[in-house]
PDB file of N, CA and C in Angstrom:
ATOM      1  N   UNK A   1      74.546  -9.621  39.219  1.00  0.00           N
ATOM      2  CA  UNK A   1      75.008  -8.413  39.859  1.00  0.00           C
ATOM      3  C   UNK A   1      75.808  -8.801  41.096  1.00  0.00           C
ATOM      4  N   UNK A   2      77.116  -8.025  41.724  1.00  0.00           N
ATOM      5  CA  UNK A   2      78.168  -8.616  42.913  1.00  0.00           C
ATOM      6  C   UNK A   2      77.796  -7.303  43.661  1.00  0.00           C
ATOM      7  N   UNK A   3      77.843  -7.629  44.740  1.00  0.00           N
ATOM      8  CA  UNK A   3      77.928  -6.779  45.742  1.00  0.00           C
ATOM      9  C   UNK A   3      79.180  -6.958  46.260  1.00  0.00           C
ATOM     10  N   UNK A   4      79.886  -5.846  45.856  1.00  0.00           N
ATOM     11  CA  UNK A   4      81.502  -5.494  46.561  1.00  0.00           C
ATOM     12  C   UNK A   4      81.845  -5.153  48.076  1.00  0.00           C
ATOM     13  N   UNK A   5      82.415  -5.714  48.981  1.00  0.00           N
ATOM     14  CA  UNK A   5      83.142  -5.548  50.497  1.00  0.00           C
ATOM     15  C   UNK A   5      84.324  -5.507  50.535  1.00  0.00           C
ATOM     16  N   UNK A   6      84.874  -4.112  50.871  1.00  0.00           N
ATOM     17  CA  UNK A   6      86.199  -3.866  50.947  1.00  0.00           C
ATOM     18  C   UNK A   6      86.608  -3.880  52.231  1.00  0.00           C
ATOM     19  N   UNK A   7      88.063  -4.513  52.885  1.00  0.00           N
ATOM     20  CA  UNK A   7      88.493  -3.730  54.046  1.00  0.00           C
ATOM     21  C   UNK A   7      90.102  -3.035  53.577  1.00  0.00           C
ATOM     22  N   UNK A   8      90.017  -2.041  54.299  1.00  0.00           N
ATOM     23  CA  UNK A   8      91.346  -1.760  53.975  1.00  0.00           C
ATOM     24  C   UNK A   8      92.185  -1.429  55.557  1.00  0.00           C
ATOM     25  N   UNK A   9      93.964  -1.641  55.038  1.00  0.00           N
ATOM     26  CA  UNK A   9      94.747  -1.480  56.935  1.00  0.00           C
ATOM     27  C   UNK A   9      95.692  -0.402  56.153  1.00  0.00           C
ATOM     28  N   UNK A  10      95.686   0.299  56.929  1.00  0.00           N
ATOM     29  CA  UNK A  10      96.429   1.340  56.539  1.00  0.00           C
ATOM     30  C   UNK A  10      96.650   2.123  55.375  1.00  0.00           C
ATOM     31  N   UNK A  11      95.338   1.992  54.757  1.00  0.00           N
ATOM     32  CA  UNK A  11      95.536   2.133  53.239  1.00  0.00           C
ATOM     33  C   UNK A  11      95.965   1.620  52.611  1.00  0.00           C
ATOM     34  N   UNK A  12      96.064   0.223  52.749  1.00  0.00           N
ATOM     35  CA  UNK A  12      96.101  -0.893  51.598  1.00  0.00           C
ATOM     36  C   UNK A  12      94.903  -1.883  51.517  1.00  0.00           C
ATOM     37  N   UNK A  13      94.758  -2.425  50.289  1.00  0.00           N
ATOM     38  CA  UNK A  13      93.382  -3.219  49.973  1.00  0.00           C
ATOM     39  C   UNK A  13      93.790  -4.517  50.875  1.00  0.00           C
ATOM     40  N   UNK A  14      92.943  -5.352  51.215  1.00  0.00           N
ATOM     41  CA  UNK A  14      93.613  -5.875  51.586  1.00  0.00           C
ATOM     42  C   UNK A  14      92.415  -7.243  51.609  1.00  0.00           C
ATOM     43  N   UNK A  15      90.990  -7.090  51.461  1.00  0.00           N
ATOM     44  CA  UNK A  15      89.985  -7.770  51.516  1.00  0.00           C
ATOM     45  C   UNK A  15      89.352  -7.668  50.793  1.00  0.00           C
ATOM     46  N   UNK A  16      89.099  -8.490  50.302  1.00  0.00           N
ATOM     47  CA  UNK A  16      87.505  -8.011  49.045  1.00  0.00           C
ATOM     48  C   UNK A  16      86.477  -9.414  49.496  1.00  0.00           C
ATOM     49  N   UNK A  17      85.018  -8.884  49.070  1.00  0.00           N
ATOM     50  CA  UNK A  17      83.995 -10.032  49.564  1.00  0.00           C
ATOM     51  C   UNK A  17      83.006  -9.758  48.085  1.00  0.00           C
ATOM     52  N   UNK A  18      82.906 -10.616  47.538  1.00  0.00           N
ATOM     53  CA  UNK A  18      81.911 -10.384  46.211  1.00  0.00           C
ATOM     54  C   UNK A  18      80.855 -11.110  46.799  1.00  0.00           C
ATOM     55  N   UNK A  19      79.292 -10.808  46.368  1.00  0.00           N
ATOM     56  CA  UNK A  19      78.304 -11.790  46.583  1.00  0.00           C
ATOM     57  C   UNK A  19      77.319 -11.351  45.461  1.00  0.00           C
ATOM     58  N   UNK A  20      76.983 -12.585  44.929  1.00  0.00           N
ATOM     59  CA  UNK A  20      76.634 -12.324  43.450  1.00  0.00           C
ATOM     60  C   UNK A  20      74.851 -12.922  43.972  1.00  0.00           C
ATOM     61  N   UNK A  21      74.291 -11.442  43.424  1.00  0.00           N
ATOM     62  CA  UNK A  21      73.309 -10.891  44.185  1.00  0.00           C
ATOM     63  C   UNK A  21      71.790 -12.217  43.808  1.00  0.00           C
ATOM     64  N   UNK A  22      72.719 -12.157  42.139  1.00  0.00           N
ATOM     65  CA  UNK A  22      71.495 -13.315  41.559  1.00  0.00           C
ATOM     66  C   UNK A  22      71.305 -14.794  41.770  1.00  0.00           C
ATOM     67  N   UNK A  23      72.499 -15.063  42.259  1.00  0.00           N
ATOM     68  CA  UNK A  23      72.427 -16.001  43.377  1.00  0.00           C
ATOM     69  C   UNK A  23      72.278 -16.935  44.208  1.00  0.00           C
ATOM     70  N   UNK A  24      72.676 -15.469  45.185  1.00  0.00           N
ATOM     71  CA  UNK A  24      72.250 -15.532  46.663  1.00  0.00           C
ATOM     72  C   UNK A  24      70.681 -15.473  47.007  1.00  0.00           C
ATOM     73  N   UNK A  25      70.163 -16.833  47.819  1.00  0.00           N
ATOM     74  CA  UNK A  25      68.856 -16.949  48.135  1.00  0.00           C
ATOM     75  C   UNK A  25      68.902 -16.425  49.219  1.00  0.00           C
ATOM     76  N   UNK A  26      69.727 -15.993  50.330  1.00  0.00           N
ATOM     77  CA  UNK A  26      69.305 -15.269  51.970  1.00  0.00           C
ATOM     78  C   UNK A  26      69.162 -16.556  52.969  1.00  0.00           C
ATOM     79  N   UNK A  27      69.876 -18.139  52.528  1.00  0.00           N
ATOM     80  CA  UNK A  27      69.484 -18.900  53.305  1.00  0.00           C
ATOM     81  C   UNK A  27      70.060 -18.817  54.950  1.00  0.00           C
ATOM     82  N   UNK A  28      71.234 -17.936  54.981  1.00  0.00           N
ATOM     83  CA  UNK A  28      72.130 -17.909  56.240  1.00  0.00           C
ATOM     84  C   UNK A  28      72.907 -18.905  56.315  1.00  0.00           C
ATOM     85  N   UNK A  29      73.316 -19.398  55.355  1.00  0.00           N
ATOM     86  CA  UNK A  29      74.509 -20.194  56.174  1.00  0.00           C
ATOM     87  C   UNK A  29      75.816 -19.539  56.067  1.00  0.00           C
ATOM     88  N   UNK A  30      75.840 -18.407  55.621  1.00  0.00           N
ATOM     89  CA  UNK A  30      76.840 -17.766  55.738  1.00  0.00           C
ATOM     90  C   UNK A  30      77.380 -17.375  56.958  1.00  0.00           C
ATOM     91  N   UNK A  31      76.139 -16.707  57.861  1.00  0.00           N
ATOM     92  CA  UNK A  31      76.097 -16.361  59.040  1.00  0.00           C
ATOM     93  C   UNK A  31      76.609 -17.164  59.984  1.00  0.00           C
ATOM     94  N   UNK A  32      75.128 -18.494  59.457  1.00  0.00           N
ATOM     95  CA  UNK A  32      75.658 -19.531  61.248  1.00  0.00           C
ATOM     96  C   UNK A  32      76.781 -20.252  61.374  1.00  0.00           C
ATOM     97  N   UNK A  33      77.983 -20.338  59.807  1.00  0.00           N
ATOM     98  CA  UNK A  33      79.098 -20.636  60.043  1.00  0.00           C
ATOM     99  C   UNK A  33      80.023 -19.283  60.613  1.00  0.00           C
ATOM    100  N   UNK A  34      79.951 -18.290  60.218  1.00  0.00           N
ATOM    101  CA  UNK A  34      81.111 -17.597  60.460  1.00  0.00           C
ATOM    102  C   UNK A  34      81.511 -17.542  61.716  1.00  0.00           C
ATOM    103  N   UNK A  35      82.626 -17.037  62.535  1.00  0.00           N
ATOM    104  CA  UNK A  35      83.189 -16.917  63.832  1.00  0.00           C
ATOM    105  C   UNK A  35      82.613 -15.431  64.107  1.00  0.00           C
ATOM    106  N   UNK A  36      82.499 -14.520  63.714  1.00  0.00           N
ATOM    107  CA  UNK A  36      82.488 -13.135  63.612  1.00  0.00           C
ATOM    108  C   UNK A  36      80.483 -12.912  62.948  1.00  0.00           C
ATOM    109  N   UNK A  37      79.785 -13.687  63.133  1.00  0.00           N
ATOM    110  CA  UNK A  37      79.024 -13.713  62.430  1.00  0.00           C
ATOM    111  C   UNK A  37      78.243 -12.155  62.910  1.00  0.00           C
ATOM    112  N   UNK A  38      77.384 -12.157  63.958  1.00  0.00           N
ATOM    113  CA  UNK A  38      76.812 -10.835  64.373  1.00  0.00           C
ATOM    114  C   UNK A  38      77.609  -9.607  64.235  1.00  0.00           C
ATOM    115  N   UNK A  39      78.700  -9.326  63.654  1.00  0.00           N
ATOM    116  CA  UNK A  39      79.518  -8.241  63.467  1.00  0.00           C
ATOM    117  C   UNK A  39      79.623  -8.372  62.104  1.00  0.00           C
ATOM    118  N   UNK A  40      79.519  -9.008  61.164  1.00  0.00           N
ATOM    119  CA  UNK A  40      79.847  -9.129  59.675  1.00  0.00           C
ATOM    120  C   UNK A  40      78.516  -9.430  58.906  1.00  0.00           C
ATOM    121  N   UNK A  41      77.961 -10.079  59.098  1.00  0.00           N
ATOM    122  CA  UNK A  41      76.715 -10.744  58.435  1.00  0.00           C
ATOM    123  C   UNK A  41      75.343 -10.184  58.645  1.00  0.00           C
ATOM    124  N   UNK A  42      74.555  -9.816  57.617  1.00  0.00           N
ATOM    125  CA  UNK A  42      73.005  -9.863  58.025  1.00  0.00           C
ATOM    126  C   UNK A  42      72.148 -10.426  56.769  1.00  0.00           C
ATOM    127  N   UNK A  43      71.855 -11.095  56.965  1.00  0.00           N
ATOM    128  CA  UNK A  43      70.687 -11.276  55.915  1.00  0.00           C
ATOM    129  C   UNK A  43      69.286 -10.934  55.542  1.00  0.00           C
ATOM    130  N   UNK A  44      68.858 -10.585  54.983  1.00  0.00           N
ATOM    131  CA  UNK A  44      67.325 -10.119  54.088  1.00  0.00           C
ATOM    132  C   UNK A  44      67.129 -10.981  53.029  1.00  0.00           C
ATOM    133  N   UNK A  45      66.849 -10.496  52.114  1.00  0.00           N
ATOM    134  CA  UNK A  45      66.626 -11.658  50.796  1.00  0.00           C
ATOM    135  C   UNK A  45      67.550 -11.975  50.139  1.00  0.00           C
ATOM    136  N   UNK A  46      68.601 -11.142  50.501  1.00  0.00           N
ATOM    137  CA  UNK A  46      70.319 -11.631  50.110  1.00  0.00           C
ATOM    138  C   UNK A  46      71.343 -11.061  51.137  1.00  0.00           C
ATOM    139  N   UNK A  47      72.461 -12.131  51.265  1.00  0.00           N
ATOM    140  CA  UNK A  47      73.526 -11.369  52.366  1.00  0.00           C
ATOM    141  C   UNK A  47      74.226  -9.881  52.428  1.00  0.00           C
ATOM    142  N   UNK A  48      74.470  -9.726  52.987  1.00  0.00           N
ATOM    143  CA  UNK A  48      75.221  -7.976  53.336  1.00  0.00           C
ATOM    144  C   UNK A  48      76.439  -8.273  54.271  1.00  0.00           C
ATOM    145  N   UNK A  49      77.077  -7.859  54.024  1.00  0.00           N
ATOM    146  CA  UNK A  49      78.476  -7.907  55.089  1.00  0.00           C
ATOM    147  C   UNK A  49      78.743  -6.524  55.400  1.00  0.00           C
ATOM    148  N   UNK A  50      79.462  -6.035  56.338  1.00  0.00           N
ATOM    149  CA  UNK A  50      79.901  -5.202  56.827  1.00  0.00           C
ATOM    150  C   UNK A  50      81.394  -5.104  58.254  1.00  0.00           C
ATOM    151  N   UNK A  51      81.626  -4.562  58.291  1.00  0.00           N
ATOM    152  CA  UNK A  51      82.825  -4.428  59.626  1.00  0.00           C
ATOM    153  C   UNK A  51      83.444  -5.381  58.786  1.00  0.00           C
ATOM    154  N   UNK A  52      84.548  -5.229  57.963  1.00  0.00           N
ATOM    155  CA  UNK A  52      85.316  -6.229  57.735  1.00  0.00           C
ATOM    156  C   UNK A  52      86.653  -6.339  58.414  1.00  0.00           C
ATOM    157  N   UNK A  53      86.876  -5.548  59.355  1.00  0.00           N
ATOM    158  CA  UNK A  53      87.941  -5.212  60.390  1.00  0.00           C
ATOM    159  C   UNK A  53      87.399  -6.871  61.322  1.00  0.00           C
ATOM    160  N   UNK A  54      86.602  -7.045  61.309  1.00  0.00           N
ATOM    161  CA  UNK A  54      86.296  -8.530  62.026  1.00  0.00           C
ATOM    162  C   UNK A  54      86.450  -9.655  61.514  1.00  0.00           C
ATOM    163  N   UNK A  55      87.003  -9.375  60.496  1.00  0.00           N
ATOM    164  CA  UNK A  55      86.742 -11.026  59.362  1.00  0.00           C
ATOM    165  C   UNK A  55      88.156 -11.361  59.485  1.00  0.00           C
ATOM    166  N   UNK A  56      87.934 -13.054  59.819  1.00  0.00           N
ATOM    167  CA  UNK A  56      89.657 -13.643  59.653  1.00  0.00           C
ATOM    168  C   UNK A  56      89.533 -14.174  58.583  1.00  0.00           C
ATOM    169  N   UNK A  57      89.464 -13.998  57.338  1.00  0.00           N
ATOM    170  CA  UNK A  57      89.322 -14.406  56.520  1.00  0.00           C
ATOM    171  C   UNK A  57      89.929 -16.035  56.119  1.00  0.00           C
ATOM    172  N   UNK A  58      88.699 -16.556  56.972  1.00  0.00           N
ATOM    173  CA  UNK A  58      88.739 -18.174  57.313  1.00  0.00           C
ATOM    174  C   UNK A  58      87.871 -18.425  56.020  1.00  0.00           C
ATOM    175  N   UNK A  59      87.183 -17.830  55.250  1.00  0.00           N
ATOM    176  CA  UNK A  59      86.433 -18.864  53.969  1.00  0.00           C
ATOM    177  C   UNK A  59      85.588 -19.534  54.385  1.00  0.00           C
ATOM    178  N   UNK A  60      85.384 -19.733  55.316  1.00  0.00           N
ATOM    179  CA  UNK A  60      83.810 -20.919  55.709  1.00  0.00           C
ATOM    180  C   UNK A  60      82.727 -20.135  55.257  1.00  0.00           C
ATOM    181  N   UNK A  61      82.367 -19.232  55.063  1.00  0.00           N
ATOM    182  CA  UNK A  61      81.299 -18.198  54.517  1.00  0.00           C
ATOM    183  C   UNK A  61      81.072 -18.854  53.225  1.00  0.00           C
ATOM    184  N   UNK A  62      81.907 -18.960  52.275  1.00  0.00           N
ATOM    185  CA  UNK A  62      82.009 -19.226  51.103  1.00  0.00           C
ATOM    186  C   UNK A  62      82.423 -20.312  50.956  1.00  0.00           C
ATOM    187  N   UNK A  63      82.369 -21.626  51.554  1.00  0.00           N
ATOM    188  CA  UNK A  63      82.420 -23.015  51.142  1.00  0.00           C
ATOM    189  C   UNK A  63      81.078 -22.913  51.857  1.00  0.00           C
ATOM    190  N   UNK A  64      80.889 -22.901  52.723  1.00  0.00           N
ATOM    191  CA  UNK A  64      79.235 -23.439  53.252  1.00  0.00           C
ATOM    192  C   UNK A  64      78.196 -23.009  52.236  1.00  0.00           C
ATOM    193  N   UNK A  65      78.572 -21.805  51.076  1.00  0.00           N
ATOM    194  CA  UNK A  65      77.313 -21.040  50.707  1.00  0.00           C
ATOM    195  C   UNK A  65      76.988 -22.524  49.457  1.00  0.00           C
ATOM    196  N   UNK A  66      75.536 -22.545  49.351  1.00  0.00           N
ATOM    197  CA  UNK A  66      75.164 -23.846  48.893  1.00  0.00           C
ATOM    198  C   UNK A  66      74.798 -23.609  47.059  1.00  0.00           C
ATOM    199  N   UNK A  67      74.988 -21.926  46.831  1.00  0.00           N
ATOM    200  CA  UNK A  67      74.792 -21.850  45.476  1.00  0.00           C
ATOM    201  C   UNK A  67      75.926 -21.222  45.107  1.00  0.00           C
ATOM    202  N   UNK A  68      76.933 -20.947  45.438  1.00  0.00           N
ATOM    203  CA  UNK A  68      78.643 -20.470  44.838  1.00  0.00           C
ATOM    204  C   UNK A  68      77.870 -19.140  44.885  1.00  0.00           C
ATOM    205  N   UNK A  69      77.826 -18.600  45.594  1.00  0.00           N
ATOM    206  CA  UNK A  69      77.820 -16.567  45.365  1.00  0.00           C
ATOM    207  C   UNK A  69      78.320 -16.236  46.148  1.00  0.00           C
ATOM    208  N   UNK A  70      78.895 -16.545  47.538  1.00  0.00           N
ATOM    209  CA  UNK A  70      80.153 -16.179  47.823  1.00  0.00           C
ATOM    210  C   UNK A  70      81.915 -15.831  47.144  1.00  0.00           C
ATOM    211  N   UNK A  71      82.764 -14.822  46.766  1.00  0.00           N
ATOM    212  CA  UNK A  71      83.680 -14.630  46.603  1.00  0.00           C
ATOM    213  C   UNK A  71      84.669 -14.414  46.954  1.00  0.00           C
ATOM    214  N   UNK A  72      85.817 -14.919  47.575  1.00  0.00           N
ATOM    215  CA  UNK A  72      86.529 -14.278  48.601  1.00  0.00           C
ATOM    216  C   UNK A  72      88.108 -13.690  48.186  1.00  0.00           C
ATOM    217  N   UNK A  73      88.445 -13.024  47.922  1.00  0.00           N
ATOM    218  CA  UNK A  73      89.696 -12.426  47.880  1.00  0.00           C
ATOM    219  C   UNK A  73      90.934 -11.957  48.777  1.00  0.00           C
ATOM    220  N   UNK A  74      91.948 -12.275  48.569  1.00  0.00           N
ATOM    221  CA  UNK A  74      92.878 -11.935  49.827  1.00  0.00           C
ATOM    222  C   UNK A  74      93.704 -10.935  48.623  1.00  0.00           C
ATOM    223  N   UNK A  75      94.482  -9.681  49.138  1.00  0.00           N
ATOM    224  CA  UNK A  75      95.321  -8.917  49.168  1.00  0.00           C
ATOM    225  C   UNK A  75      94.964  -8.468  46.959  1.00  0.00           C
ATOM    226  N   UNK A  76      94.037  -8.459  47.132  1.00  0.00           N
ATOM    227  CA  UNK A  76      93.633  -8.626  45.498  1.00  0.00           C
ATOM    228  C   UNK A  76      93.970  -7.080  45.199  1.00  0.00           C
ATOM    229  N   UNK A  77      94.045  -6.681  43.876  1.00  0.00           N
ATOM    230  CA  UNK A  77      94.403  -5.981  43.494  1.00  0.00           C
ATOM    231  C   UNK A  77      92.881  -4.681  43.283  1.00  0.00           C
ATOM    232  N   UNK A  78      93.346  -3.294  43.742  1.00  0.00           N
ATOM    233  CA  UNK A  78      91.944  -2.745  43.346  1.00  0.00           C
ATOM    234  C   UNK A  78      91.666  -2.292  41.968  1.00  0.00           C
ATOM    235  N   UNK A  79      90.355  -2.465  41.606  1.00  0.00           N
ATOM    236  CA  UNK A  79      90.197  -2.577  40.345  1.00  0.00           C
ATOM    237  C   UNK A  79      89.434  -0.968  39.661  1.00  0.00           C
TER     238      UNK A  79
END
Protein backbone atom coordinates (compact mmCIF):
# COMPACT_ATOMS: atom_id res chain seq x y z
CA UNK A 1 0.00 0.00 0.00
CA UNK A 2 1.71 3.94 -0.97
CA UNK A 3 0.84 6.66 0.84
CA UNK A 4 0.53 9.62 -1.66
CA UNK A 5 2.10 13.50 -0.87
CA UNK A 6 1.21 16.05 -3.13
CA UNK A 7 2.46 19.69 -3.34
CA UNK A 8 1.10 21.83 -5.71
CA UNK A 9 2.37 26.00 -6.91
CA UNK A 10 -0.09 27.58 -8.46
CA UNK A 11 -2.02 24.84 -9.50
CA UNK A 12 0.38 22.78 -10.96
CA UNK A 13 1.56 19.27 -9.65
CA UNK A 14 4.59 19.69 -9.03
CA UNK A 15 5.70 17.06 -6.09
CA UNK A 16 4.71 13.77 -5.38
CA UNK A 17 6.14 11.62 -2.22
CA UNK A 18 5.05 7.81 -2.33
CA UNK A 19 5.84 5.71 0.85
CA UNK A 20 5.06 2.22 0.50
CA UNK A 21 3.37 1.57 3.73
CA UNK A 22 4.49 -2.27 3.73
CA UNK A 23 7.73 -1.35 3.88
CA UNK A 24 8.30 1.27 5.84
CA UNK A 25 9.48 0.14 9.45
CA UNK A 26 9.20 3.94 11.22
CA UNK A 27 13.04 3.77 11.71
CA UNK A 28 13.50 7.77 11.14
CA UNK A 29 16.03 8.14 9.05
CA UNK A 30 14.04 9.89 6.93
CA UNK A 31 13.64 12.56 9.40
CA UNK A 32 17.21 12.91 10.90
CA UNK A 33 18.47 13.37 7.33
CA UNK A 34 16.12 15.83 5.96
CA UNK A 35 16.91 19.77 6.10
CA UNK A 36 13.19 20.59 6.67
CA UNK A 37 12.75 17.66 8.90
CA UNK A 38 10.28 19.05 11.89
CA UNK A 39 8.05 20.69 9.21
CA UNK A 40 7.75 17.61 6.82
CA UNK A 41 8.31 14.43 8.71
CA UNK A 42 6.71 12.50 11.61
CA UNK A 43 6.96 9.15 12.35
CA UNK A 44 4.72 6.40 14.18
CA UNK A 45 4.99 2.93 12.92
CA UNK A 46 5.40 4.34 9.46
CA UNK A 47 6.43 7.85 8.03
CA UNK A 48 3.87 10.70 7.24
CA UNK A 49 4.93 13.78 5.48
CA UNK A 50 3.20 16.84 5.32
CA UNK A 51 3.87 20.81 4.44
CA UNK A 52 5.39 20.00 1.27
CA UNK A 53 5.74 23.79 0.57
CA UNK A 54 9.06 23.00 2.75
CA UNK A 55 10.63 20.28 0.84
CA UNK A 56 13.68 21.08 -1.51
CA UNK A 57 13.34 18.21 -2.97
CA UNK A 58 17.01 17.16 -2.15
CA UNK A 59 16.19 13.13 -2.08
CA UNK A 60 18.20 12.37 1.01
CA UNK A 61 14.84 11.11 2.53
CA UNK A 62 14.85 8.47 0.03
CA UNK A 63 18.47 7.36 -0.40
CA UNK A 64 18.97 7.18 3.41
CA UNK A 65 15.60 5.07 3.68
CA UNK A 66 17.27 1.53 4.40
CA UNK A 67 14.26 -0.59 2.89
CA UNK A 68 13.45 1.42 -0.64
CA UNK A 69 9.83 2.80 0.45
CA UNK A 70 10.65 6.06 -0.14
CA UNK A 71 9.44 7.51 -3.71
CA UNK A 72 10.24 10.67 -4.98
CA UNK A 73 8.85 12.42 -7.97
CA UNK A 74 9.56 15.77 -9.55
CA UNK A 75 6.97 17.61 -11.87
CA UNK A 76 5.24 14.00 -12.46
CA UNK A 77 2.28 13.80 -14.13
CA UNK A 78 -1.21 13.56 -12.07
CA UNK A 79 -2.62 10.39 -12.26
Amino acid sequence: MFIYFLSFCEGIYILKIKIDEDKCTGCGNCEEICPKSGKIWKINTVAHVSHLEYCHVCTLCAMKCPVDAIKIMRNAPRE
